[in-house]
C-alpha atoms as a PDB file:
ATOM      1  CA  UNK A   1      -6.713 -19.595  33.109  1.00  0.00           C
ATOM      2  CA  UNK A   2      -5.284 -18.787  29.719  1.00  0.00           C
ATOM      3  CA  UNK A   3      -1.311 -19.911  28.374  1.00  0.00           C
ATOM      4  CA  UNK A   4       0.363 -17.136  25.969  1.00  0.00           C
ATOM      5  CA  UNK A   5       2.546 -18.945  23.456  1.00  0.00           C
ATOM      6  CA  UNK A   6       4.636 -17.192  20.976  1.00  0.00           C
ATOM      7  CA  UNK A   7       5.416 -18.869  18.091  1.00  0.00           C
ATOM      8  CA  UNK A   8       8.114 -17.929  15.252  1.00  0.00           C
ATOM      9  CA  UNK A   9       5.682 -16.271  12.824  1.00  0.00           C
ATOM     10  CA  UNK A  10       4.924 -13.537  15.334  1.00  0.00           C
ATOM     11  CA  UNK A  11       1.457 -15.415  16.418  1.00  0.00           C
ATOM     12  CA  UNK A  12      -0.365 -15.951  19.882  1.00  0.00           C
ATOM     13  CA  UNK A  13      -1.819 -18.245  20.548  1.00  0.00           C
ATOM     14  CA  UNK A  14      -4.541 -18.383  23.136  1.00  0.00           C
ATOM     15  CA  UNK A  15      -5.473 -21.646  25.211  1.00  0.00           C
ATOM     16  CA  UNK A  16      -8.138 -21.524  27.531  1.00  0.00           C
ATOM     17  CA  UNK A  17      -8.272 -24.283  29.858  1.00  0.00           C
ATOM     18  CA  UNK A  18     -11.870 -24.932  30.224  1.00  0.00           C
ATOM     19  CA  UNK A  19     -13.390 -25.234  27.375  1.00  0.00           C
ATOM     20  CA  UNK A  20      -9.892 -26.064  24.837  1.00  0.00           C
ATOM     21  CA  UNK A  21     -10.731 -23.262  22.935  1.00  0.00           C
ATOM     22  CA  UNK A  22      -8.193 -21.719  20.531  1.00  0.00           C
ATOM     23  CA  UNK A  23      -7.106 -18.828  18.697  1.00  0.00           C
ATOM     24  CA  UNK A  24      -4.783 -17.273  16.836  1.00  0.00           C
ATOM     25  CA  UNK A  25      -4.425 -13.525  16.955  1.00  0.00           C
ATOM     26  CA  UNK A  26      -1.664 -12.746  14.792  1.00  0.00           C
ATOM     27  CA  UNK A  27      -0.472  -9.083  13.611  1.00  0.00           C
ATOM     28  CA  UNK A  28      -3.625  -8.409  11.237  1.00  0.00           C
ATOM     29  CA  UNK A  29      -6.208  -9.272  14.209  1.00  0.00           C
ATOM     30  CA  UNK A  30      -4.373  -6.509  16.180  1.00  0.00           C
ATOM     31  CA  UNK A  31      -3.745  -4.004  13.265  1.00  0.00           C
ATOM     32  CA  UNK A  32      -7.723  -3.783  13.087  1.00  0.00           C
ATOM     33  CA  UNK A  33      -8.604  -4.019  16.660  1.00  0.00           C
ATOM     34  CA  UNK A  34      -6.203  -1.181  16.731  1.00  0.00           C
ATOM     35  CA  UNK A  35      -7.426   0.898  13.991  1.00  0.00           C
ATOM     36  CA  UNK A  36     -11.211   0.499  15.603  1.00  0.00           C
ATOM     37  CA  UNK A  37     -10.058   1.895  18.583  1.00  0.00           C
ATOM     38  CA  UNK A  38      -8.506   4.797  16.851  1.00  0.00           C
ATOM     39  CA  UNK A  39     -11.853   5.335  14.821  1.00  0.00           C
ATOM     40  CA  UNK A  40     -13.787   5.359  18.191  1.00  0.00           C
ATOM     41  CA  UNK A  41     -11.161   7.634  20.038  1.00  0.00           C
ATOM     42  CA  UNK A  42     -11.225  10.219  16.756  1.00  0.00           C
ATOM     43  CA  UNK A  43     -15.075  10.182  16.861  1.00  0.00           C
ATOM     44  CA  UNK A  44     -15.040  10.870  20.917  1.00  0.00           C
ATOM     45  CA  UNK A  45     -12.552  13.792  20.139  1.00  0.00           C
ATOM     46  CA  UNK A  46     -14.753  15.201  17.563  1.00  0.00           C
ATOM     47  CA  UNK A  47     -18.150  15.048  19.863  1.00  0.00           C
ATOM     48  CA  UNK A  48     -16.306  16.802  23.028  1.00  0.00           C
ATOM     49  CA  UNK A  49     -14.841  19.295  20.405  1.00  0.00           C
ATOM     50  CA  UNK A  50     -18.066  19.825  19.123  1.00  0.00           C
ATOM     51  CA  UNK A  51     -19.819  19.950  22.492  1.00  0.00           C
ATOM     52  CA  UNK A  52     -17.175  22.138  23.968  1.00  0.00           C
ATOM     53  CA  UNK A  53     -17.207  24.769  20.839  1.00  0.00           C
ATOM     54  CA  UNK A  54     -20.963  24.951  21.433  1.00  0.00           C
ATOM     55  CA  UNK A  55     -20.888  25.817  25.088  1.00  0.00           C
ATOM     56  CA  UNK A  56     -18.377  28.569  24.195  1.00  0.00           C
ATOM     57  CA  UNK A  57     -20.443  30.189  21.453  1.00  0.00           C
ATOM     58  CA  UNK A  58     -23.597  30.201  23.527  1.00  0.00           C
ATOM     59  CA  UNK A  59     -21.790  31.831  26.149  1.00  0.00           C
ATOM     60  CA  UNK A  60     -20.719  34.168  24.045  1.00  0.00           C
ATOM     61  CA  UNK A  61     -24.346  35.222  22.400  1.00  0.00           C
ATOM     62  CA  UNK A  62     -26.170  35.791  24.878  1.00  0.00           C
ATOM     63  CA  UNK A  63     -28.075  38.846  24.304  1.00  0.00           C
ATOM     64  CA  UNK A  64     -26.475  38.609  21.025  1.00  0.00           C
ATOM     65  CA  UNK A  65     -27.118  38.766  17.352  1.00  0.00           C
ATOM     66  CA  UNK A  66     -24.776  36.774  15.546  1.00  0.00           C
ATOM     67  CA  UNK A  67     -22.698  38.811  12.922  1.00  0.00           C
ATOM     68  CA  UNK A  68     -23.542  36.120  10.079  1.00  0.00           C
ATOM     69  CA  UNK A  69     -27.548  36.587  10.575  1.00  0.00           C
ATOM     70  CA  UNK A  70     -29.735  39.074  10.121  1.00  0.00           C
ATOM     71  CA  UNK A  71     -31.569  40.310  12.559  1.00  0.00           C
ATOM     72  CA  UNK A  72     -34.950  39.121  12.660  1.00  0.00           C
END
């Protein structure tokens, strides 16, 4: 089991019983994990955008030329 101290500087800090292992995760440790997150939640957002925009379009020409090719 783990013990959440909060110290004056804004700090955790992290004990975890069995093995004495600690760490300090402090407002720059959760800034970035954070800001990763938010990369990989943009990205995800972009690929169902992408997927979704696809799905429409093929729908759409289906026995179709498309306006911006010429015929072939």
């Amino acid at each position: 089991m783990s013990a959440l101290l909060l110290s004056r500087t804004f700090s955790a800090k992290v004990v975890i019983e069995s093995r004495r292992v600690q760490m300090y995760i402090d407002a720059i440790v959760i800034a970035g994990i954070v800001t990763v997150l938010m990369m990989i939640g943009f990205f995800v957002g972009v690929g169902v955008f992408v997927i979704r925009d696809k799905r429409l379009h093929d729908q759409n020409q289906r026995g179709k030329s498309s306006p911006d090719k010429p015929p072939m």
